[in-house]
Protein backbone atom coordinates (compact mmCIF):
# COMPACT_ATOMS: atom_id res chain seq x y z
CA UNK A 1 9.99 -11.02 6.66
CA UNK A 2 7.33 -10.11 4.06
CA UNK A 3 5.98 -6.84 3.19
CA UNK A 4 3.77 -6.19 0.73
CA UNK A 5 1.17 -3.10 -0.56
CA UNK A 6 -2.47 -3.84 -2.06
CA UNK A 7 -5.05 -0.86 -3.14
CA UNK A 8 -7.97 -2.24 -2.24
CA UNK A 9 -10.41 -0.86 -4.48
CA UNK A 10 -12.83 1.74 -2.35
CA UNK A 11 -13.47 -0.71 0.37
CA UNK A 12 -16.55 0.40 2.13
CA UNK A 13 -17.84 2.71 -0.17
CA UNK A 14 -21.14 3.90 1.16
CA UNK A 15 -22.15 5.27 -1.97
CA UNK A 16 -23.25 2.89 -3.66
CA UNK A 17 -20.60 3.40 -6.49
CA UNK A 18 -19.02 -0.21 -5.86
CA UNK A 19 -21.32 -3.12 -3.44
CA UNK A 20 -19.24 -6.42 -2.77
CA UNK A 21 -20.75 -9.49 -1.10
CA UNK A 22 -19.49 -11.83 1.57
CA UNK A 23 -17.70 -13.88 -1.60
CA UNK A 24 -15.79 -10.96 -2.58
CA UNK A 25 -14.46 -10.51 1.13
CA UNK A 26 -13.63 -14.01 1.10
CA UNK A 27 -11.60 -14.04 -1.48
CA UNK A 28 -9.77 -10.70 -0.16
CA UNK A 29 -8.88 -13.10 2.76
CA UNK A 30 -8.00 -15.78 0.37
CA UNK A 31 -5.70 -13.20 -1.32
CA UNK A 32 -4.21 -11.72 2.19
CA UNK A 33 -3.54 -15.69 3.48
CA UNK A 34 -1.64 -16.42 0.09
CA UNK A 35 0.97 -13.54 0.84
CA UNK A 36 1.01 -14.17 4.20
CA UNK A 37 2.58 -10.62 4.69
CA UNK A 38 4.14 -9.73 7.69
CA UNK A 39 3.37 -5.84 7.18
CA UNK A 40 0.86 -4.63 4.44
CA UNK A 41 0.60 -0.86 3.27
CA UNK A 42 -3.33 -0.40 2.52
CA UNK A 43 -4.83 1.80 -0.48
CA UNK A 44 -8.37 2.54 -0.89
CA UNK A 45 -9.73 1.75 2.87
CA UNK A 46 -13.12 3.90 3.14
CA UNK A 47 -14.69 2.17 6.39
CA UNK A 48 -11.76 0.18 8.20
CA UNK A 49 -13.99 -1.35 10.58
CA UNK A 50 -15.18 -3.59 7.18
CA UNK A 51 -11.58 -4.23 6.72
CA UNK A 52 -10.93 -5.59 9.77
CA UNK A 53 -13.66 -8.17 9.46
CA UNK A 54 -11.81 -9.41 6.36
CA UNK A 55 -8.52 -9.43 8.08
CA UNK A 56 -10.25 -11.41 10.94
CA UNK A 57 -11.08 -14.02 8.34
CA UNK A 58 -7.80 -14.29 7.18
CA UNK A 59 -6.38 -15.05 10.55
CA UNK A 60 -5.28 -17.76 12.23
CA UNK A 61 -2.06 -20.35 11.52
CA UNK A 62 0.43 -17.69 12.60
CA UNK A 63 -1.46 -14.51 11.25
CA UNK A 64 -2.84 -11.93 13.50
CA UNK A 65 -3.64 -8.64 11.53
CA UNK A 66 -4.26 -5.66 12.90
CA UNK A 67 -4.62 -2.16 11.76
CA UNK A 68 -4.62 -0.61 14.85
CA UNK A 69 -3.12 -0.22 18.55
CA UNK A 70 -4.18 -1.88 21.56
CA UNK A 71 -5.35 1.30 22.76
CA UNK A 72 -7.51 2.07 19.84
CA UNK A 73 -5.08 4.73 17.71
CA UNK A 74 -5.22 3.44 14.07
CA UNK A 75 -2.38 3.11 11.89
CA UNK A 76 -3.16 6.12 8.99
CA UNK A 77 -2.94 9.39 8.90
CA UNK A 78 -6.69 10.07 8.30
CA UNK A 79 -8.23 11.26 11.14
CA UNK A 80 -11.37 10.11 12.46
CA UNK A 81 -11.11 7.07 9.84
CA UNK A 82 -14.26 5.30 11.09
CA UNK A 83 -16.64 8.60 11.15
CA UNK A 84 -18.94 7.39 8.50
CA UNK A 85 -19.26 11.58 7.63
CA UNK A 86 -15.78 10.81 5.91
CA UNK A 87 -16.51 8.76 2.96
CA UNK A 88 -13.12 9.50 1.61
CA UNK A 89 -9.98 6.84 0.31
CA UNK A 90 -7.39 6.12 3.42
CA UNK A 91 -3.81 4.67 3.65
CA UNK A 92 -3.04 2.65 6.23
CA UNK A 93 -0.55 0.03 7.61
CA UNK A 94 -1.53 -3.37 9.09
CA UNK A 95 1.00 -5.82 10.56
CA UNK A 96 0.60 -9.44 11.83
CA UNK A 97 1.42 -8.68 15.32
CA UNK A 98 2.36 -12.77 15.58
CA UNK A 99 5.24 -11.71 14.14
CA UNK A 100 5.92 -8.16 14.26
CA UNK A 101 5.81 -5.27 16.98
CA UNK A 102 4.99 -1.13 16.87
CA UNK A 103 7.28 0.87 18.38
CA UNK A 104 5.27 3.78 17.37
CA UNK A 105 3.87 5.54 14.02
CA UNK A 106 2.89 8.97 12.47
CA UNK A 107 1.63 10.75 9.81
CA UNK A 108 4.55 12.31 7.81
CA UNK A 109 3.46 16.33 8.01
CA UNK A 110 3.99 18.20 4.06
CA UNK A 111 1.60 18.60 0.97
CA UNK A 112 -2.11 17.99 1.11
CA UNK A 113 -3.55 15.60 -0.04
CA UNK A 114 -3.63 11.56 1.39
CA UNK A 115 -0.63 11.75 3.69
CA UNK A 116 1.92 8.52 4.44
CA UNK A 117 1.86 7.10 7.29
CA UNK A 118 5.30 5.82 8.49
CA UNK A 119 5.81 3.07 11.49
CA UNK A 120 8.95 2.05 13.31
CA UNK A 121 9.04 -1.65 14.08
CA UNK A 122 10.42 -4.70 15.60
CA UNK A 123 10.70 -8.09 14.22
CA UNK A 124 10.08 -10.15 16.80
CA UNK A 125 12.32 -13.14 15.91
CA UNK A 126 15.12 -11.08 15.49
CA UNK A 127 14.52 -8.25 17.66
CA UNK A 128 16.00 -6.02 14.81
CA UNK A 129 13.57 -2.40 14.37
CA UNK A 130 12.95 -0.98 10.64
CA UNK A 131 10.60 2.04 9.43
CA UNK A 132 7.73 0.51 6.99
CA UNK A 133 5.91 4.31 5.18
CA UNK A 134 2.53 3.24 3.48
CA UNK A 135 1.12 5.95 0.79
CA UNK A 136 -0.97 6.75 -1.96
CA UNK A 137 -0.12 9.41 -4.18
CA UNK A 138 -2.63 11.74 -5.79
CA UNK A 139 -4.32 10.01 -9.08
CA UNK A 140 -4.63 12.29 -11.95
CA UNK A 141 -8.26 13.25 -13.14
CA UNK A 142 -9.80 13.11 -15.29
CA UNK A 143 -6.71 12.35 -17.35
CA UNK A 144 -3.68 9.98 -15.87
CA UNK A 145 -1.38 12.07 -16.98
CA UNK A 146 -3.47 15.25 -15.70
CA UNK A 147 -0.63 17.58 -15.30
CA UNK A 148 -2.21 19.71 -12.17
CA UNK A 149 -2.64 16.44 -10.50
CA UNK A 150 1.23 15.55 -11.40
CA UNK A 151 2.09 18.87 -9.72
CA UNK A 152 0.22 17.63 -6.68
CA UNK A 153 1.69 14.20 -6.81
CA UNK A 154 5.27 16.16 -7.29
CA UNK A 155 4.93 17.81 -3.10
CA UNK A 156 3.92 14.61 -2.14
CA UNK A 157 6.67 12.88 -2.94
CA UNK A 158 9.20 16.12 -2.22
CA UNK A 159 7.50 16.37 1.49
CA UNK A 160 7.97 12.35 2.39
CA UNK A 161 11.35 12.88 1.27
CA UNK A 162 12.26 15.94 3.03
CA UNK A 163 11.04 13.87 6.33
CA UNK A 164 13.59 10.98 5.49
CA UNK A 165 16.10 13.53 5.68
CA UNK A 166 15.14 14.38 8.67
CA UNK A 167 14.33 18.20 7.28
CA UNK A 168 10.58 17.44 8.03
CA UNK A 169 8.20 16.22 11.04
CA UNK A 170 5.54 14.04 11.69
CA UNK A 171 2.23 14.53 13.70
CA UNK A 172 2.71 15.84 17.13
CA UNK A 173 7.03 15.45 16.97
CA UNK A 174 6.45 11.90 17.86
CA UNK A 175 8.35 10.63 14.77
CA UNK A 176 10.16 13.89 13.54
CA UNK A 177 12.30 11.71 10.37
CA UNK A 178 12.95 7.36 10.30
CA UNK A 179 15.92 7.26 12.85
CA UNK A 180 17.08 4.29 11.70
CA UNK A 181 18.68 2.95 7.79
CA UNK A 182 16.30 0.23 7.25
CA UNK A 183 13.36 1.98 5.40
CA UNK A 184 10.84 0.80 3.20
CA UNK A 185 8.29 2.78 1.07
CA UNK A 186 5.30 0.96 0.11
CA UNK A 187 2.17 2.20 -1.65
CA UNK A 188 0.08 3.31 -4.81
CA UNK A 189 2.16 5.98 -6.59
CA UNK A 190 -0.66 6.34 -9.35
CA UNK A 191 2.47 6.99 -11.81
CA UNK A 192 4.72 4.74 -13.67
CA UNK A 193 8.69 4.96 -12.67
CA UNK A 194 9.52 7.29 -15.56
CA UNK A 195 6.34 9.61 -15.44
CA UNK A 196 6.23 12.04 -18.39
CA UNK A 197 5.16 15.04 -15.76
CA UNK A 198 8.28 13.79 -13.90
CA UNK A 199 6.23 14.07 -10.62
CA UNK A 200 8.31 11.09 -8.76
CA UNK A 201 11.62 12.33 -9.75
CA UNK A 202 12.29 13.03 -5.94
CA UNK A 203 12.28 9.48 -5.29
CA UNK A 204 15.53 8.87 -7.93
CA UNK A 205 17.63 12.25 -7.23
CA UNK A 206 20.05 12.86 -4.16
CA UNK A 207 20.31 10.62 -1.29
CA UNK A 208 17.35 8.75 -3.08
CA UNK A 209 19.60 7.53 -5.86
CA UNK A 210 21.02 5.27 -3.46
CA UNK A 211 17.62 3.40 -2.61
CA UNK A 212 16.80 0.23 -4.50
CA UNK A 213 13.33 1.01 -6.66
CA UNK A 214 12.79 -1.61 -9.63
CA UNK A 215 10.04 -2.55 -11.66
CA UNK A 216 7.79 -5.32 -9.75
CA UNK A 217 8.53 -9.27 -11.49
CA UNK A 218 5.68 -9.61 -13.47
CA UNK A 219 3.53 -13.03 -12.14
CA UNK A 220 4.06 -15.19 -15.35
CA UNK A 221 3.04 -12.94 -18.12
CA UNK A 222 0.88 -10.76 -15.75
CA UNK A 223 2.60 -6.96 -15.41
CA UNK A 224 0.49 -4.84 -14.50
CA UNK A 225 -0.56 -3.78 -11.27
CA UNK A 226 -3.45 -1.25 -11.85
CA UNK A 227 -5.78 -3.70 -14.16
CA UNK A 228 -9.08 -1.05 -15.06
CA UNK A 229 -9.96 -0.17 -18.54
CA UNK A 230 -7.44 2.94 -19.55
CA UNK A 231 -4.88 2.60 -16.77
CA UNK A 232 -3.04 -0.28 -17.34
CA UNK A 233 0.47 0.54 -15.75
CA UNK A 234 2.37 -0.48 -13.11
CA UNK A 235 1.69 2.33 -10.52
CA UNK A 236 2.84 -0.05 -7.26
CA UNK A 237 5.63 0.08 -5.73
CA UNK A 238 8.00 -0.65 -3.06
CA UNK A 239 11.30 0.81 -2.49
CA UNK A 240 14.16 0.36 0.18
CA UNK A 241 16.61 2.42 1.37
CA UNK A 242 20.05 1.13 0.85
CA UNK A 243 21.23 -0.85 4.07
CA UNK A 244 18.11 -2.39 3.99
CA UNK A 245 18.03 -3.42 0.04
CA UNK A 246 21.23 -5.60 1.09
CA UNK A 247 19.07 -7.22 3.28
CA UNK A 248 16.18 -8.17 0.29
CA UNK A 249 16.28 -12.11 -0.39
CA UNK A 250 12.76 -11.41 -3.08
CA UNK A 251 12.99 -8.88 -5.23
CA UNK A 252 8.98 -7.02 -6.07
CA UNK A 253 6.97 -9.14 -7.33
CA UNK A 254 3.51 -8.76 -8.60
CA UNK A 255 0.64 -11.76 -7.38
CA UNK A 256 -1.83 -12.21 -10.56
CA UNK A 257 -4.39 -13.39 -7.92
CA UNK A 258 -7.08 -12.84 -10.54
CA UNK A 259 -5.26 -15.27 -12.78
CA UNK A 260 -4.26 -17.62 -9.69
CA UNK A 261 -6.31 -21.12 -10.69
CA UNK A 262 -6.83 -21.39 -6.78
CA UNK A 263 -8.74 -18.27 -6.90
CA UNK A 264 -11.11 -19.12 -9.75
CA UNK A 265 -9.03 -18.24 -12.76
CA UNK A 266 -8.92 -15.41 -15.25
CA UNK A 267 -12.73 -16.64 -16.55
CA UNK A 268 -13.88 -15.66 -13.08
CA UNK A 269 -12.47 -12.35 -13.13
CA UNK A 270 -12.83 -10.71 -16.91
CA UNK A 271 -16.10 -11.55 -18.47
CA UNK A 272 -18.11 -7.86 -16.63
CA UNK A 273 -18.94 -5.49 -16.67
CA UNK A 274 -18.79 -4.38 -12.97
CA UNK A 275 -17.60 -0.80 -12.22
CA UNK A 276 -15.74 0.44 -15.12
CA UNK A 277 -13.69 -1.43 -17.47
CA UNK A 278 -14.56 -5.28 -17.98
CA UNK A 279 -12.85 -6.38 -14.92
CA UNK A 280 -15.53 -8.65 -12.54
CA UNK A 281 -13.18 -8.81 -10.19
CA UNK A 282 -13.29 -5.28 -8.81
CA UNK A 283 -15.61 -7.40 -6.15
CA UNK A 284 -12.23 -8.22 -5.34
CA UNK A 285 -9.77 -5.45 -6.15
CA UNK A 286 -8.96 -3.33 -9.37
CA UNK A 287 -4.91 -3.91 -8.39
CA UNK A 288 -2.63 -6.61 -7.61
CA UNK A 289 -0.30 -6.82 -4.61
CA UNK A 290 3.18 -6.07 -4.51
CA UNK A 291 5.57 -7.90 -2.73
CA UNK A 292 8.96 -8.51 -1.71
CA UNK A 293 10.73 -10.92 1.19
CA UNK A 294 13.82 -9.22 3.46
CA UNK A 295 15.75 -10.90 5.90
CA UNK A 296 16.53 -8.62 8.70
């Protein structure tokens, strides 16, 4: 099994701050069909309904993404995600229901602020359930290392942790802490592991100390993660809880789609400007994917 997290640079922006074309969501496909992920934490979503047109593209030959339930309830915590009055960044989860199945999902309840979304689920070859929790911490502004933002950031992380010890609920009691060992956190942390304003330090301390959290593999000699002009960390991550990091067969890796030759090659992607920075590709995405293989 494959999970992987991708920010998705403001996809469906309405205001005009970032305009792809129909090339651009190709090659999101293209990206999505490379992995081949099994589940995939979201960042960035503004209009899902535009992200589910990629995800149909990328379809088919044992993928079937979705980002929502058969009755319509969408896998984020934002509410009302496709009210076009909400022009706002949203997490979500998406699966490929070929091979994997919801047992049900929530919003994890805490600090303000882009909430994580958690989901319990069952592989379906193995019939073996784990929790998958897709977030994206606050980004500090207009500074990185903006230390009100970092304070923000800090109950973030403190609240998801507080619900995997089960001291915390999510939305409507339907998912009051992960009930199960195998847990993985996936997401945009917009920090580096060892953050000056120590604002993930919940993730390392107490019963956290026994997750697994490393540094993604770097793609060849491609390390970053977050690529635009001033930022150029790796902010990415995923981390597993301990039963299940005895289970991981990949370690994180990063994919350096923009310097993948199938793709179009680094010449495609870094002569700009478009959006800030000299990155062309933000057409595409700003980030690279994180990923990481586990076999239940």
């Amino acid at each position: 099994m494959r999970v992987a997290t991708w920010n998705i640079y403001w996809l469906g922006d309405k205001t005009g701050k970032i305009e792809r074309t129909e090339s651009d969501h190709k090659l999101i496909a293209q990206v999505i069909r490379h992995l081949r992920p099994d589940v995939l934490a979201l960042e960035e979503i503004v209009d899902p309904l535009e992200m589910e047109q990629i995800l149909a593209s990328a379809n088919g030959n044992g993928l079937d993404y979705r980002m929502k339930s058969s009755d319509s309830n969408w896998f984020t915590s934002a509410s009302h995600p496709t009210d076009t009055a909400n022009p706002l960044q949203k997490p979500f989860l998406c699966i490929n229901n070929a091979t994997v199945e919801v047992i049900r999902g929530a919003s994890v309840r805490g600090a303000s602020g882009r909430r994580p979304y958690a989901m319990q689920l069952r592989e379906r070859s193995s019939g073996k359930e784990f929790v998958a929790v897709g977030m994206h911490l606050r980004s500090g502004f207009p500074n990185f290392l903006d230390a009100d933002d970092a304070a923000a950031r800090t109950k973030e992380v403190e609240s998801l942790v507080k619900w995997l010890q089960g001291e915390a609920v999510a939305d409507n009691n339907a998912f009051p802490k992960p009930g199960l060992d195998d847990v993985v956190i996936m997401g945009d942390f917009n920090a580096e592991m060892d953050d000056p304003n120590k604002s993930l330090d919940a993730l390392k301390n107490g019963v956290m100390a026994q997750w697994s959290w490393t540094k993604p593999a770097a793609d060849a000699g491609h390390w970053e993660t977050a690529l635009f002009n001033g930022d150029r960390f790796v902010i990415d991550f995923i981390l597993f809880s301990k039963s299940l990091a005895q289970k991981v067969v990949l370690p994180p890796s990063i994919y350096a789609w923009d310097h993948d030759p199938t793709m179009g090659g680094s010449t495609t992607f870094h002569h700009g400007p478009n959006g800030s920075g000299d990155l062309k590709g933000y057409g595409v995405s700003d980030h690279r994917p994180v990923y990481a293989d586990v076999k239940l």
